[in-house]
C-alpha atoms as a PDB file:
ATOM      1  CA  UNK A   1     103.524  88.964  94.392  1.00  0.00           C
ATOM      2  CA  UNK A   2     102.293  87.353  98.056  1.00  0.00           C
ATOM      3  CA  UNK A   3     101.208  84.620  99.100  1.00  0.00           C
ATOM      4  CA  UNK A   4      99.889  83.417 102.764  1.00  0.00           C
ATOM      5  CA  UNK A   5     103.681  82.930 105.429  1.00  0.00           C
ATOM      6  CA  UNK A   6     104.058  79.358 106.060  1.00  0.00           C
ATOM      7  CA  UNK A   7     106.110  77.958 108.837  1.00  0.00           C
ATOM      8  CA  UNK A   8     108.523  76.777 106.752  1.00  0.00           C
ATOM      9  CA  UNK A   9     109.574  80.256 105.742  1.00  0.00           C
ATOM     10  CA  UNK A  10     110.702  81.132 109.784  1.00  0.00           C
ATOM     11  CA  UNK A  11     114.153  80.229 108.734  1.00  0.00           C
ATOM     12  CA  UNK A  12     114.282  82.710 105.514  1.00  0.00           C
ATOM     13  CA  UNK A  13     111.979  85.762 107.265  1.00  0.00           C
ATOM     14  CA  UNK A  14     114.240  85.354 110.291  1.00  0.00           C
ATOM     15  CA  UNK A  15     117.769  85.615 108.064  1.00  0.00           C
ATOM     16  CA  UNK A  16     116.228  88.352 106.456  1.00  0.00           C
ATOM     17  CA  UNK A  17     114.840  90.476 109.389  1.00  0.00           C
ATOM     18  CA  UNK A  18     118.828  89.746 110.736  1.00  0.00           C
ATOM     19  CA  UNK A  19     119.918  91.224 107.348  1.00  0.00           C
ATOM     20  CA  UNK A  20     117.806  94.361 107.507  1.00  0.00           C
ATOM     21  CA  UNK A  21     117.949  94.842 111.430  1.00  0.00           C
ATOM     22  CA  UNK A  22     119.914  98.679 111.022  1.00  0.00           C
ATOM     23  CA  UNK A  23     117.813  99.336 107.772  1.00  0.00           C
ATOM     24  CA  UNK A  24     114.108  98.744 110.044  1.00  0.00           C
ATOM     25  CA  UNK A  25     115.772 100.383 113.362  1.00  0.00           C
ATOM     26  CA  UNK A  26     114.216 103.286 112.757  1.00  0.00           C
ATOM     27  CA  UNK A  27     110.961 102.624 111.910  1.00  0.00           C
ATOM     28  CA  UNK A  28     109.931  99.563 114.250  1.00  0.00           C
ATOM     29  CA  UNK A  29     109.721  98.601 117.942  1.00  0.00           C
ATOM     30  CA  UNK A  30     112.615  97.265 119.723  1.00  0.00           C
ATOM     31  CA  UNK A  31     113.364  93.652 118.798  1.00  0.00           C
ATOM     32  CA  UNK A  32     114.249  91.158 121.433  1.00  0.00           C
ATOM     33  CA  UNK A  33     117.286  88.781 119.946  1.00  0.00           C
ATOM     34  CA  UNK A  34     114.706  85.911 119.579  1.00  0.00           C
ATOM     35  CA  UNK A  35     112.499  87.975 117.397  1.00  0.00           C
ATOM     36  CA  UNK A  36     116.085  87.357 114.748  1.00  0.00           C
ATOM     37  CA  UNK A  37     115.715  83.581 114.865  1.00  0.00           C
ATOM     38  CA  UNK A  38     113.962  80.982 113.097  1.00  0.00           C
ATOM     39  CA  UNK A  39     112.265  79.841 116.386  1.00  0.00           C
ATOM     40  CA  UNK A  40     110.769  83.510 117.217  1.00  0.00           C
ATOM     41  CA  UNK A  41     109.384  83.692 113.635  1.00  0.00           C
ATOM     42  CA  UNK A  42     107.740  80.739 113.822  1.00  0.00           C
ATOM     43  CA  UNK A  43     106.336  81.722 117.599  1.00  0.00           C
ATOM     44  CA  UNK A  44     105.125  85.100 115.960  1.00  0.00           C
ATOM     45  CA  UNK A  45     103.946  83.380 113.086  1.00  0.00           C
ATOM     46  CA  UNK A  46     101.431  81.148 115.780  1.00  0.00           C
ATOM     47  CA  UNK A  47     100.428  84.437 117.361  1.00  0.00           C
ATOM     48  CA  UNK A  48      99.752  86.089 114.419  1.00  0.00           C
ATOM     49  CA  UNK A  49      97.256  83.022 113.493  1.00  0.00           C
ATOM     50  CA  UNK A  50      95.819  83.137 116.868  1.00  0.00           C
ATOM     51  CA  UNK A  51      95.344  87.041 116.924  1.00  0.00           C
ATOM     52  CA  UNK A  52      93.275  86.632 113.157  1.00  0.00           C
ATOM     53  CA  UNK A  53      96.012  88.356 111.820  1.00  0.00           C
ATOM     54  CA  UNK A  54      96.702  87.409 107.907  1.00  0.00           C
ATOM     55  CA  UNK A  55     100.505  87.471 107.453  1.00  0.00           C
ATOM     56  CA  UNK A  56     101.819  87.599 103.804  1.00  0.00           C
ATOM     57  CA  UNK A  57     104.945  86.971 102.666  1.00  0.00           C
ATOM     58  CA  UNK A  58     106.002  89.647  99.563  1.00  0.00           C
ATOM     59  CA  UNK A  59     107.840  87.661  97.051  1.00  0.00           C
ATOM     60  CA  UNK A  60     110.177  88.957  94.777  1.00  0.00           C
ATOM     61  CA  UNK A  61     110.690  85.989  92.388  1.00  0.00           C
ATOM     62  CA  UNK A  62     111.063  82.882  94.565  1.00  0.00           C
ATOM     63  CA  UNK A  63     112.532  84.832  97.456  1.00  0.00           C
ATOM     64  CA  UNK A  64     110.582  86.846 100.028  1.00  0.00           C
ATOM     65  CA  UNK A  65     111.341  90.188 100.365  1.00  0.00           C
ATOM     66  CA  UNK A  66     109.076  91.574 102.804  1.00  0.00           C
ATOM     67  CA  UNK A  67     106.088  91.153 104.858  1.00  0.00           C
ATOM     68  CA  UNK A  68     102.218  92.434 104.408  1.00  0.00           C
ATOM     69  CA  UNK A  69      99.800  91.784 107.453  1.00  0.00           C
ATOM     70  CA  UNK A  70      96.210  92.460 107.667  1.00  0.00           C
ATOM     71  CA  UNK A  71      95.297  92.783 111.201  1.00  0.00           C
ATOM     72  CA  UNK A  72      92.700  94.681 113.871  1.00  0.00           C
ATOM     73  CA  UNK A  73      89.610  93.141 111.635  1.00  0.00           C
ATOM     74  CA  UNK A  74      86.574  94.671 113.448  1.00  0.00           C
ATOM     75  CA  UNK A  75      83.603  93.143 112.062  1.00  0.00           C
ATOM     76  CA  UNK A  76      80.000  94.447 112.316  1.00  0.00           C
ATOM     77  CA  UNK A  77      79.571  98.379 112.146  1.00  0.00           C
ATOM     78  CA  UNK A  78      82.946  99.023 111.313  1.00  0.00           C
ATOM     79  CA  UNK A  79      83.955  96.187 108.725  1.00  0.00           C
ATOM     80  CA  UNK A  80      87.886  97.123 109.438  1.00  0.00           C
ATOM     81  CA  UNK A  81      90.972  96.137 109.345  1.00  0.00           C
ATOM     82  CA  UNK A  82      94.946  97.642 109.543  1.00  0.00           C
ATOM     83  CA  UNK A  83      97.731  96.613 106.780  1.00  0.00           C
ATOM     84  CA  UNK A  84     101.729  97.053 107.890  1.00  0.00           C
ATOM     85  CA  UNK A  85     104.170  96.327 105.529  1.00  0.00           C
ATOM     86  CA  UNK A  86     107.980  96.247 105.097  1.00  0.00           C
ATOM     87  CA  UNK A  87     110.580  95.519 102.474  1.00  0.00           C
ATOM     88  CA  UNK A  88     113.893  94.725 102.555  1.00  0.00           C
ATOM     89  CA  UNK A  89     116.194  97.668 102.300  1.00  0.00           C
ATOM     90  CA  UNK A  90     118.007  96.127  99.233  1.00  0.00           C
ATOM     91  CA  UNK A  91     115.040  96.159  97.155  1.00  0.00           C
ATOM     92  CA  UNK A  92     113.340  99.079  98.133  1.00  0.00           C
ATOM     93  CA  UNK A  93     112.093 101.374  95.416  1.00  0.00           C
ATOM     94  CA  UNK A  94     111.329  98.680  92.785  1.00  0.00           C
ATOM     95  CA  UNK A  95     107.599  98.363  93.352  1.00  0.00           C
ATOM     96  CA  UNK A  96     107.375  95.504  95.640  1.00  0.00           C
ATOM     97  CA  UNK A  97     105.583  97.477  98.487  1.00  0.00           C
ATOM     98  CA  UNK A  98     103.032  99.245  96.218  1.00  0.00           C
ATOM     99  CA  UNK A  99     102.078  95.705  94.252  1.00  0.00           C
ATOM    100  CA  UNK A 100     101.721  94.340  97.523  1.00  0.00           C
ATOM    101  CA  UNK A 101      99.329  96.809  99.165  1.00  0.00           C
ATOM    102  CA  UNK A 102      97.575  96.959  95.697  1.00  0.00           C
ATOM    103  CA  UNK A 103      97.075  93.080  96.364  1.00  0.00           C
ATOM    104  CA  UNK A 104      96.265  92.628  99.876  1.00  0.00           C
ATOM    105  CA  UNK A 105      94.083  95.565  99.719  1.00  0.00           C
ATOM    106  CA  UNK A 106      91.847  93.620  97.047  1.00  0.00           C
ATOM    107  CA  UNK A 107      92.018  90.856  99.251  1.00  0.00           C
ATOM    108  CA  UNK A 108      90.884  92.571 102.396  1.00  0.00           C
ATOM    109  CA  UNK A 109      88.006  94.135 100.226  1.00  0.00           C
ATOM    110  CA  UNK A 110      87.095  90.788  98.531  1.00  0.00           C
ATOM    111  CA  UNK A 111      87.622  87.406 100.546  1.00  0.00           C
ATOM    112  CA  UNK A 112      87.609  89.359 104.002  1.00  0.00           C
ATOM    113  CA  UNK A 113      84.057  91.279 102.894  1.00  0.00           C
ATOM    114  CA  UNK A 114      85.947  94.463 104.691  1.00  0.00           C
ATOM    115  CA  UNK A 115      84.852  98.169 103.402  1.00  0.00           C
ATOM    116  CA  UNK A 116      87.749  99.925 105.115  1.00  0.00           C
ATOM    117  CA  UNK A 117      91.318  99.283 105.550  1.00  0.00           C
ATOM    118  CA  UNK A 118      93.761 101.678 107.383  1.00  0.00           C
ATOM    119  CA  UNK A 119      97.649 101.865 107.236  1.00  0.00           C
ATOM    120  CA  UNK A 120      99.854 104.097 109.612  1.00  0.00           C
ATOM    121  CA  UNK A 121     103.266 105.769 108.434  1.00  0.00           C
ATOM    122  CA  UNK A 122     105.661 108.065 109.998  1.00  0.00           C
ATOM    123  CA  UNK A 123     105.489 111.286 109.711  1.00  0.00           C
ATOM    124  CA  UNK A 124     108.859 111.548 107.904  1.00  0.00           C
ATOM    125  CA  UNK A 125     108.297 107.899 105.949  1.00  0.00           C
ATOM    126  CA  UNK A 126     107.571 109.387 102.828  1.00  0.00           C
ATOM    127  CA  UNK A 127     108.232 106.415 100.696  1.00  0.00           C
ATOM    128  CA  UNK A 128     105.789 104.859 102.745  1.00  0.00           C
ATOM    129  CA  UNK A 129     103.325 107.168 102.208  1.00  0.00           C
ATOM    130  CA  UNK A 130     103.967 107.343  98.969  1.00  0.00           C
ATOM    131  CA  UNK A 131     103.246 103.879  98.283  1.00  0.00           C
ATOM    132  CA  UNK A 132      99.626 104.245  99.790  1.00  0.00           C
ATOM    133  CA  UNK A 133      98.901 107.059  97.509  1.00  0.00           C
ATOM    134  CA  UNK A 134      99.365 105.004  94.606  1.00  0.00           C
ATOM    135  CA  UNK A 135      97.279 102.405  96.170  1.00  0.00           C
ATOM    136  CA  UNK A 136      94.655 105.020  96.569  1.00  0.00           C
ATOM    137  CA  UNK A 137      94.413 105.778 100.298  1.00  0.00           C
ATOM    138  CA  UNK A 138      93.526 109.040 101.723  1.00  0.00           C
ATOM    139  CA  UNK A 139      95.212 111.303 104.619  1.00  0.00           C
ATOM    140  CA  UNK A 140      93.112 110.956 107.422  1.00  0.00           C
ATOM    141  CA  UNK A 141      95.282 112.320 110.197  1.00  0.00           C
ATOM    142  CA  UNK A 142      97.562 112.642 112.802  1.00  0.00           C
ATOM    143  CA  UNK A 143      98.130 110.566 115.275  1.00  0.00           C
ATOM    144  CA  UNK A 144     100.161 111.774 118.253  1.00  0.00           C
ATOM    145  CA  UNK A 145     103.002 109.485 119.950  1.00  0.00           C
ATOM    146  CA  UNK A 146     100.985 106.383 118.186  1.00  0.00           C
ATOM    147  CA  UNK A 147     103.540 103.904 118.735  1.00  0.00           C
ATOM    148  CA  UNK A 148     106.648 103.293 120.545  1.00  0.00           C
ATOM    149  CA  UNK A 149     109.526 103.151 117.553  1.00  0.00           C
ATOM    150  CA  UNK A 150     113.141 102.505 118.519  1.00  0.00           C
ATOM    151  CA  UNK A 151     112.222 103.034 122.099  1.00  0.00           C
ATOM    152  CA  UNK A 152     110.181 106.864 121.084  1.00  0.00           C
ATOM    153  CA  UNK A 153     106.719 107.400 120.917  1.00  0.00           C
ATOM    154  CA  UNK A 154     106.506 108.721 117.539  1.00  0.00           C
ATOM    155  CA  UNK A 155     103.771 110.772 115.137  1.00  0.00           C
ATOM    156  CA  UNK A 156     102.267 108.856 112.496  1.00  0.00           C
ATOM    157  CA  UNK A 157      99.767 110.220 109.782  1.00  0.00           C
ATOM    158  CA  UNK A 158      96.746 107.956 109.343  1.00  0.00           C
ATOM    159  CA  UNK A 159      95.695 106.647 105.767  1.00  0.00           C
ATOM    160  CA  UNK A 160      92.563 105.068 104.829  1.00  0.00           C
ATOM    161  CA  UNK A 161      90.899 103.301 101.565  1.00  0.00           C
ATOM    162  CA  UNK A 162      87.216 102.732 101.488  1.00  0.00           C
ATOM    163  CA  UNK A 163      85.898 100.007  99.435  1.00  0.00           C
ATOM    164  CA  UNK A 164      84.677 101.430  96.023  1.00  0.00           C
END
């Protein structure tokens, strides 16, 4: 259900973030017109690499259909990390987002060695939040004007799983 983004997928993420540009609107950052392009995938894509972020593409048959990111590892004490995740609009509601969590979660606990992983929604993404239930992640909190979304700072309630 994901597999490691290549480079060669900045063409088909980039079509596909163009595609669901009004569906994500209000639940991301501002986009700069690059950001829609095969050349500002692939320039994310570097940074991502760079930042020790683990980008996933979510696959629904051959086609990706989302993205899954592990990100913010913090190693020693804390043994970390932060998951975000999207899917496209058209396929929402068919289980991709709560296989993929399910799968990147295992692989955060297992080849990354982490014993927590935290995911932000919000507050009125129920779907979202939804989806970590299932994947067995707790309610930690609220988090005041988190992040800046569609040009807002916006609540978000905190989720966490601890390695069993």
């Amino acid at each position: 259900m994901i597999r490691p983004v290549r480079p060669e997928d900045a063409e088909e993420l980039a079509a596909l973030y163009a595609a669901n540009r009004d569906f994500l609107r209000p639940f991301e950052p501002v986009r700069p017109p690059e950001f829609f392009t095969a050349e500002g995938q692939l320039a994310r894509l570097e940074r991502q690499l760079a930042d020790d972020t683990h980008p996933f593409a979510i696959l629904d048959g051959e086609s990706i259909a989302g993205t899954i990111n592990v990100f913010h590892i913090v190693r020693e004490a804390l043994q970390g990390c932060t998951i975000g995740y999207w899917i496209d609009g058209r396929r929402n509601g068919r289980g991709l987002a709560t296989g993929a969590v399910g799968e990147v979660v295992s692989y955060a606990f297992g080849a990354l060695g982490l014993h927590r992983v935290e995911a932000a929604t919000l507050v009125d993404n129920v779907a979202s939040q939804r989806v970590l239930e299932k994947n067995g992640f707790d309610r930690i909190g609220l988090a005041r004007s988190f992040l800046r979304i569609a040009g807002d700072w916006r609540d978000f309630y905190l989720f966490q799983r601890i390695a069993d």
